[in-house]
C-alpha atoms as a PDB file:
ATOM      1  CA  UNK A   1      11.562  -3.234  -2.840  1.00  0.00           C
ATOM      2  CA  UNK A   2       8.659  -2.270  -0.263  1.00  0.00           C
ATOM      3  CA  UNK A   3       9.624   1.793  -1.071  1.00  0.00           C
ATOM      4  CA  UNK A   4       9.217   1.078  -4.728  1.00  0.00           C
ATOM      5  CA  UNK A   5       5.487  -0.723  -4.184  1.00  0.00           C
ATOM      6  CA  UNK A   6       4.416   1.488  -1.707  1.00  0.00           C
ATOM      7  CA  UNK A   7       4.941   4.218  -4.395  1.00  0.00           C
ATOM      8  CA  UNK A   8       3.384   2.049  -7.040  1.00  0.00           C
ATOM      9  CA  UNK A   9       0.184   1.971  -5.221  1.00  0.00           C
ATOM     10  CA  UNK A  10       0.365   5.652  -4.175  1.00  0.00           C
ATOM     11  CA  UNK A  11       0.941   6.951  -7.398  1.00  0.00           C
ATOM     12  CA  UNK A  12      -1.210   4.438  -9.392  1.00  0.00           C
ATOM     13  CA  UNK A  13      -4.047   3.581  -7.241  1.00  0.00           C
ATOM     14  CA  UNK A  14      -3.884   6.944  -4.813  1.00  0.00           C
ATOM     15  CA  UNK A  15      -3.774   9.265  -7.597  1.00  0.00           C
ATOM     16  CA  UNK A  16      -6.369   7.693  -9.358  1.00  0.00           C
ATOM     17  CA  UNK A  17      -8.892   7.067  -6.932  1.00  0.00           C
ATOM     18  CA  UNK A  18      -8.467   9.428  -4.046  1.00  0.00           C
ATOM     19  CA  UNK A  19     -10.369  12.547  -4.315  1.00  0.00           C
ATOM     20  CA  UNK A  20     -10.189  15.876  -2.121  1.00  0.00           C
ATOM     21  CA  UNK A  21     -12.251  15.515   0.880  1.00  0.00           C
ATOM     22  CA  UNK A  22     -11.587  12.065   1.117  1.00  0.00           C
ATOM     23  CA  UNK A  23      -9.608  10.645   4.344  1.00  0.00           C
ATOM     24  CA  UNK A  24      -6.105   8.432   3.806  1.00  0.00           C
ATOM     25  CA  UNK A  25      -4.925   7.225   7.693  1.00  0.00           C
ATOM     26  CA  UNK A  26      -1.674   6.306   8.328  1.00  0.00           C
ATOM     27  CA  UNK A  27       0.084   5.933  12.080  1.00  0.00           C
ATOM     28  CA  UNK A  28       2.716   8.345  13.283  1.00  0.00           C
ATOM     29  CA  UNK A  29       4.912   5.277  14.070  1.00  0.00           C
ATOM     30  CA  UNK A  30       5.490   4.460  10.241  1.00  0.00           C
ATOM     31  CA  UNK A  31       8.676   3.981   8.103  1.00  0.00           C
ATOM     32  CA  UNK A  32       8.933   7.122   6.011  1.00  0.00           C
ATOM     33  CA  UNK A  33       8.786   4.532   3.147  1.00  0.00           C
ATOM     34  CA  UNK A  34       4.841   3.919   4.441  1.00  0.00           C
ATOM     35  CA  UNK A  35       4.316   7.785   5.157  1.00  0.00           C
ATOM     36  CA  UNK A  36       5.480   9.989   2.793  1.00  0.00           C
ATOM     37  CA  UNK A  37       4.093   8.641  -0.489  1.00  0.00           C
ATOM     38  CA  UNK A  38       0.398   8.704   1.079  1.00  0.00           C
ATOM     39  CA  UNK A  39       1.072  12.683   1.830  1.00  0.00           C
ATOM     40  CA  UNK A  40       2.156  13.320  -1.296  1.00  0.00           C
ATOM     41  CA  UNK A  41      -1.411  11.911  -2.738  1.00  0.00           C
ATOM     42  CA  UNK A  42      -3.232  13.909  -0.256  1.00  0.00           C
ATOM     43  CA  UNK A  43      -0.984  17.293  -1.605  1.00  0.00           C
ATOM     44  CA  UNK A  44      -1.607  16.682  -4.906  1.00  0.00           C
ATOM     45  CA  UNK A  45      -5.522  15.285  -4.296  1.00  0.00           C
ATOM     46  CA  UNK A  46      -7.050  17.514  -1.882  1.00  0.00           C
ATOM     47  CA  UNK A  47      -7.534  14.195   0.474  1.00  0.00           C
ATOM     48  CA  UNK A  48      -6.759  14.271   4.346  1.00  0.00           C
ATOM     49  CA  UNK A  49      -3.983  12.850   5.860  1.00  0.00           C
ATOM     50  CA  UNK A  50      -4.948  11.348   9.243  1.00  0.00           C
ATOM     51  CA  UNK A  51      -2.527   9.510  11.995  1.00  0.00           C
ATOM     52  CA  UNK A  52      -3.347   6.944  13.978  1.00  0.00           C
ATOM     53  CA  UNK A  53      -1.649   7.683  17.572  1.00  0.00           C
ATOM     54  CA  UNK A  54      -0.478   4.742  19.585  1.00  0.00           C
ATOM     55  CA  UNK A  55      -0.537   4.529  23.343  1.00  0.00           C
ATOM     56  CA  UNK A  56       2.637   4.221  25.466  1.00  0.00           C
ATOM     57  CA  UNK A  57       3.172   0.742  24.718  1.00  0.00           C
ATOM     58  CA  UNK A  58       2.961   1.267  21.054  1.00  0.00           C
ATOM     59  CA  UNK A  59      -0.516  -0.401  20.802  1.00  0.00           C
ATOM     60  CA  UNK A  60      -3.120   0.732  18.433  1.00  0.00           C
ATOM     61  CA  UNK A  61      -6.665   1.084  20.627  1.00  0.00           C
ATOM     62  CA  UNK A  62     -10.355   0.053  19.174  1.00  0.00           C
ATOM     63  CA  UNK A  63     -11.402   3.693  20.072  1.00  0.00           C
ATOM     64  CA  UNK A  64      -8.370   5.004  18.373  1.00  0.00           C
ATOM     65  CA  UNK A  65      -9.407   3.013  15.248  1.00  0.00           C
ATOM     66  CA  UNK A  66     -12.849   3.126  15.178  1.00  0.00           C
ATOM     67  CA  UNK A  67     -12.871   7.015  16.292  1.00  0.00           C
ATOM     68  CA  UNK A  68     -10.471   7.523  12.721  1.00  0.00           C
ATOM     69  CA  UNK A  69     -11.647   5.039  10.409  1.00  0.00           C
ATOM     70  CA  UNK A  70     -14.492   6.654   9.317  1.00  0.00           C
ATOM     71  CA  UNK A  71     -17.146   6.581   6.388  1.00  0.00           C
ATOM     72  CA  UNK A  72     -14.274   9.602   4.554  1.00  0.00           C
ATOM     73  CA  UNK A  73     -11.922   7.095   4.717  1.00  0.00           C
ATOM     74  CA  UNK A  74     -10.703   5.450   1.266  1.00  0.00           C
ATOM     75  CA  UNK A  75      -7.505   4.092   2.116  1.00  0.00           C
ATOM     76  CA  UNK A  76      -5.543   2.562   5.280  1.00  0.00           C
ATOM     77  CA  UNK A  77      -1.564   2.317   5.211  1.00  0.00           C
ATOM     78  CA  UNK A  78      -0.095   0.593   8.100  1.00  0.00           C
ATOM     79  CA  UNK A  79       2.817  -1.478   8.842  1.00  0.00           C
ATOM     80  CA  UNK A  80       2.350  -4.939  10.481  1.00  0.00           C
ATOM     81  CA  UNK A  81       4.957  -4.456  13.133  1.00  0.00           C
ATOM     82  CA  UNK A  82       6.373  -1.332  13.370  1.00  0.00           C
ATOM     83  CA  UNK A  83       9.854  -0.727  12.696  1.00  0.00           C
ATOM     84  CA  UNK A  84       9.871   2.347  15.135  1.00  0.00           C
ATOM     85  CA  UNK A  85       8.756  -0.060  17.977  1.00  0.00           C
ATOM     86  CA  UNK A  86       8.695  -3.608  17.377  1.00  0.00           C
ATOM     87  CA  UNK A  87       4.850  -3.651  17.773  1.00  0.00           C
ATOM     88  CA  UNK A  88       2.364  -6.225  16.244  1.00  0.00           C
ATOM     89  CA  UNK A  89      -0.438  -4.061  14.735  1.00  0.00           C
ATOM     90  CA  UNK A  90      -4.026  -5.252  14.700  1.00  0.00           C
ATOM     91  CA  UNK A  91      -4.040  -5.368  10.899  1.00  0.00           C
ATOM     92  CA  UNK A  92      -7.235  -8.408  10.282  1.00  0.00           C
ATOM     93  CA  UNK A  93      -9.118  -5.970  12.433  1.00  0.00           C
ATOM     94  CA  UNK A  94      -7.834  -2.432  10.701  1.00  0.00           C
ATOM     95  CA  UNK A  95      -8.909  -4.212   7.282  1.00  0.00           C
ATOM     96  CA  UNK A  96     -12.506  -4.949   9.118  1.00  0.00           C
ATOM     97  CA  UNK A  97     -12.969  -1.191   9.604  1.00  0.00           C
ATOM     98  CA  UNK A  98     -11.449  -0.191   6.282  1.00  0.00           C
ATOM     99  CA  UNK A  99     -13.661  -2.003   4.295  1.00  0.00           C
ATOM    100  CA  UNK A 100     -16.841  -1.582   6.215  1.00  0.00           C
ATOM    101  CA  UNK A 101     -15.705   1.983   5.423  1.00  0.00           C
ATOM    102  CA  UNK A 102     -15.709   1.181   1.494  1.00  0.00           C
ATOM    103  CA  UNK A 103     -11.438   2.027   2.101  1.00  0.00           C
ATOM    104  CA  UNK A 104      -8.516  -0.289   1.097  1.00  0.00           C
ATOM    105  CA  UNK A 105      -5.672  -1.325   2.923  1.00  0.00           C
ATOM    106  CA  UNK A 106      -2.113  -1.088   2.230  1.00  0.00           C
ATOM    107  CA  UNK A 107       0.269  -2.421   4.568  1.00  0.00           C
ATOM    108  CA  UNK A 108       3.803  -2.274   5.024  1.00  0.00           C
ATOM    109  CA  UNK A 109       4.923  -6.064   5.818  1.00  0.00           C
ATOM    110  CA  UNK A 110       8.882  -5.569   5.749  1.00  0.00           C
ATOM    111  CA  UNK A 111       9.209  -6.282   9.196  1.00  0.00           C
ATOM    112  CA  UNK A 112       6.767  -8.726   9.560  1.00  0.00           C
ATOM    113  CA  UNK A 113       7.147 -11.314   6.786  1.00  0.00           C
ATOM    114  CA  UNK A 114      10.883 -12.464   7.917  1.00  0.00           C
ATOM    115  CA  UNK A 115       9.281 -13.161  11.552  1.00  0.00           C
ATOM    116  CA  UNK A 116       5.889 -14.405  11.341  1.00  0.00           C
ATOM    117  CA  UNK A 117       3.543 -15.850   9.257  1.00  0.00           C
ATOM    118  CA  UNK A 118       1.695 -13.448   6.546  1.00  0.00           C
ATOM    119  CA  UNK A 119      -1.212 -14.635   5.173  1.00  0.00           C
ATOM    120  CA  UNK A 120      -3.132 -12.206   2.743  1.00  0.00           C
ATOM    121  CA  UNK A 121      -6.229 -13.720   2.780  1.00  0.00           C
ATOM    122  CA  UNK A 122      -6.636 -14.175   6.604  1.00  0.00           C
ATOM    123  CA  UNK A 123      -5.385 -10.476   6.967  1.00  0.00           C
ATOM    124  CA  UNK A 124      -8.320  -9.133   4.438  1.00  0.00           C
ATOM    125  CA  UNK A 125      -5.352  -6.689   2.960  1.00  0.00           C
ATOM    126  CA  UNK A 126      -5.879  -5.090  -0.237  1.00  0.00           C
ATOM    127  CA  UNK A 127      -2.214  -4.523  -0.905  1.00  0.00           C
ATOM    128  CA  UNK A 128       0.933  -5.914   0.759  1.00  0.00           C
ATOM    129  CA  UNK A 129       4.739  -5.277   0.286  1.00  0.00           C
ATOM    130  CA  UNK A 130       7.666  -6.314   1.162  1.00  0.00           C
ATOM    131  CA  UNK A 131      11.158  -6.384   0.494  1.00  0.00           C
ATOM    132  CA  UNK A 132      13.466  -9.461  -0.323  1.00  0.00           C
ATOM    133  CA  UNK A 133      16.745  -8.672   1.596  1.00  0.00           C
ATOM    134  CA  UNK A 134      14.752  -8.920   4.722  1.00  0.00           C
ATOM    135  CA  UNK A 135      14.886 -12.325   3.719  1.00  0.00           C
ATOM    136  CA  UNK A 136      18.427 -12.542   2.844  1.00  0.00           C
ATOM    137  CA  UNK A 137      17.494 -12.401  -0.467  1.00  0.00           C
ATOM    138  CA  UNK A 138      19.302  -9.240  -2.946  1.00  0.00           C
ATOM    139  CA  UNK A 139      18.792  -5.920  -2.181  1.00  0.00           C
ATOM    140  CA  UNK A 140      16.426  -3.622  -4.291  1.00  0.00           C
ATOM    141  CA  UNK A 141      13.882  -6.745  -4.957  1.00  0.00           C
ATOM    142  CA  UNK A 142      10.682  -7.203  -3.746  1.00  0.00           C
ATOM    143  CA  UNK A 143       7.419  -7.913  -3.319  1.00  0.00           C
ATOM    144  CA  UNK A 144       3.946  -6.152  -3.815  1.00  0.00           C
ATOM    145  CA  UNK A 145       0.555  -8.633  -3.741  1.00  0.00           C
ATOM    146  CA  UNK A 146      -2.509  -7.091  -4.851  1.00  0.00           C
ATOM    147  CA  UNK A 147      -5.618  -7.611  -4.997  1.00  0.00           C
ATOM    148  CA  UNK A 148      -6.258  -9.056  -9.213  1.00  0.00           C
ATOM    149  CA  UNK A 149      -9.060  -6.686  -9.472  1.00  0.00           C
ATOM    150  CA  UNK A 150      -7.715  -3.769  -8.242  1.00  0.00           C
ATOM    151  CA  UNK A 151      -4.774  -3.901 -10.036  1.00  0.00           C
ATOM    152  CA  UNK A 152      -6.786  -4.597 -13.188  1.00  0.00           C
ATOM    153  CA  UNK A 153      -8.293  -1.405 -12.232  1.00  0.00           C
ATOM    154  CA  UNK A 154      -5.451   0.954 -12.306  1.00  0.00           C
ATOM    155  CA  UNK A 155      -3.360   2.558 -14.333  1.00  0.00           C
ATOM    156  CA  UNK A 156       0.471   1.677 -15.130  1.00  0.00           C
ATOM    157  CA  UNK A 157       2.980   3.429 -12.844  1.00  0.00           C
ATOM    158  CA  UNK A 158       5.365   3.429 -15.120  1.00  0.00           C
ATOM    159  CA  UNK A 159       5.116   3.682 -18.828  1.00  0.00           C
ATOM    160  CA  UNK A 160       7.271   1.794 -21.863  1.00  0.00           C
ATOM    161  CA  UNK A 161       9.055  -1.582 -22.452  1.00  0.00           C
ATOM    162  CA  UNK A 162       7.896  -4.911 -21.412  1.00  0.00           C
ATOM    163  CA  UNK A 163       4.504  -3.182 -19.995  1.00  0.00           C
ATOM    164  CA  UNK A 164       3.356  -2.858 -23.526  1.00  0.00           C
ATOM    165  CA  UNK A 165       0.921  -5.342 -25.960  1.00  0.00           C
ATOM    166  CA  UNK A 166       0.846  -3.078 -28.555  1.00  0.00           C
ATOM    167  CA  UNK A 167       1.918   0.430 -29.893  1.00  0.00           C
ATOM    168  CA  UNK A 168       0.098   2.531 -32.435  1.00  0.00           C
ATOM    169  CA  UNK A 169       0.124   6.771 -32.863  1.00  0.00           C
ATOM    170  CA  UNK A 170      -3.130   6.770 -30.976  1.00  0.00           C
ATOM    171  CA  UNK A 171      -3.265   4.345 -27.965  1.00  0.00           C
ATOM    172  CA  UNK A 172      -1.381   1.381 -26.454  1.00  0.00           C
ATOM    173  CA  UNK A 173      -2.861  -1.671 -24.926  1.00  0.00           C
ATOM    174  CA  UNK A 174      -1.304  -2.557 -21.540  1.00  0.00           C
ATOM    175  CA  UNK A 175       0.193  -6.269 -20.799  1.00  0.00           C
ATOM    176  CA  UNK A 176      -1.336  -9.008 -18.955  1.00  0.00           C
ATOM    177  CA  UNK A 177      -0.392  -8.714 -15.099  1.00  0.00           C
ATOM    178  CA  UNK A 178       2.066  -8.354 -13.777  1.00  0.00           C
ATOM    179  CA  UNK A 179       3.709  -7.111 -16.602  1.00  0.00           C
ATOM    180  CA  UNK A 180       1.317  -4.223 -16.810  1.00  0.00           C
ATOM    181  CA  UNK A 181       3.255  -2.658 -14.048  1.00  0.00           C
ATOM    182  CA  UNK A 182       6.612  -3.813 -14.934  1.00  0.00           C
ATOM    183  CA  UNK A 183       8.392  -0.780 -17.510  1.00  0.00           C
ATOM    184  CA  UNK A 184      11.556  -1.432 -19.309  1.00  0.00           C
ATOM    185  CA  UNK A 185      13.778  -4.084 -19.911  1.00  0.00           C
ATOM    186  CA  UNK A 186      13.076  -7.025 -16.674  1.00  0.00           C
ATOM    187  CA  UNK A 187      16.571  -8.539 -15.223  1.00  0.00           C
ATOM    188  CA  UNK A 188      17.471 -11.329 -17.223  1.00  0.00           C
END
């Protein structure tokens, strides 16, 4: 589900490649889901946790982004439309900034996918999640897109199972992708 992804990238990417001094930005108008993983990787990193702040009508200002994307930041988390306020947030041009920045993105796209179109590429997003009962599919499924390389890049989130090529008293070798991040037995 979207909790579960967000976490995967926290835990795998954010406490892997954030470092102290470095700035993660957030909004104050996100799911807890989309908040509280990113301050736990700025606890246990040393990093910054900055908010973006929202005018009245929940929009998300070019000053207010370009005054807090900065050349600290390393990572943007954002939700496409806010749950808090049904708002459509500039994400193509929050990726823009991010990555002029040398940041990734991660955004939070459970309220967005069920309503409007998502596309990944078009949006410039790094990571994307979402979960599948939004879509009337089960609960606790869902879905996290990644960039290939990045994810080639990071560790496993989880360790043990199906995630495994091979086992020896010294080292493992991780499976292809996806599997690399999938531990355990998957749902037959």
């Amino acid at each position: 589900n979207t909790t579960e992804a967000l976490n995967l990238v926290a835990y795998s990417y954010g406490l892997t490649y954030i470092k102290e001094g470095d700035e993660i930005i957030t909004s104050v108008m996100e799911h807890h889901s989309n908040m509280l993983p990113w301050r736990m990787v700025a606890e246990k990193t040393g990093a910054v946790l900055k908010y973006l702040e929202p005018e009245e009508d929940g929009t998300l200002t070019e000053e207010e982004l370009t005054s807090k994307i900065t050349e600290k930041t390393r990572l943007v988390a954002i939700g496409q439309v806010s749950n808090v306020l049904g708002c459509e947030n500039p994400v193509k041009r929050i990726a823009e900034l991010a990555h002029k920045a040398g940041a990734v993105v991660v955004v939070d796209a459970a309220q967005s996918v069920p309503h409007i179109k998502v596309d990944v590429k078009e949006l410039g997003v790094d990571f994307l999640a979402y979960s599948g009962h939004k879509l009337m599919g089960p609960f606790g499924i869902g879905v996290l897109y990644g960039r290939e390389e990045l994810f080639d890049q990071m560790p496993p989130f989880l360790r043990g199972g199906e995630m495994i090529e091979t086992v020896t008293l010294k080292g493992q070798t991780w499976a292809e992708l996806p599997h690399k991040f999938e531990a355990g037995t998957v749902n037959a």
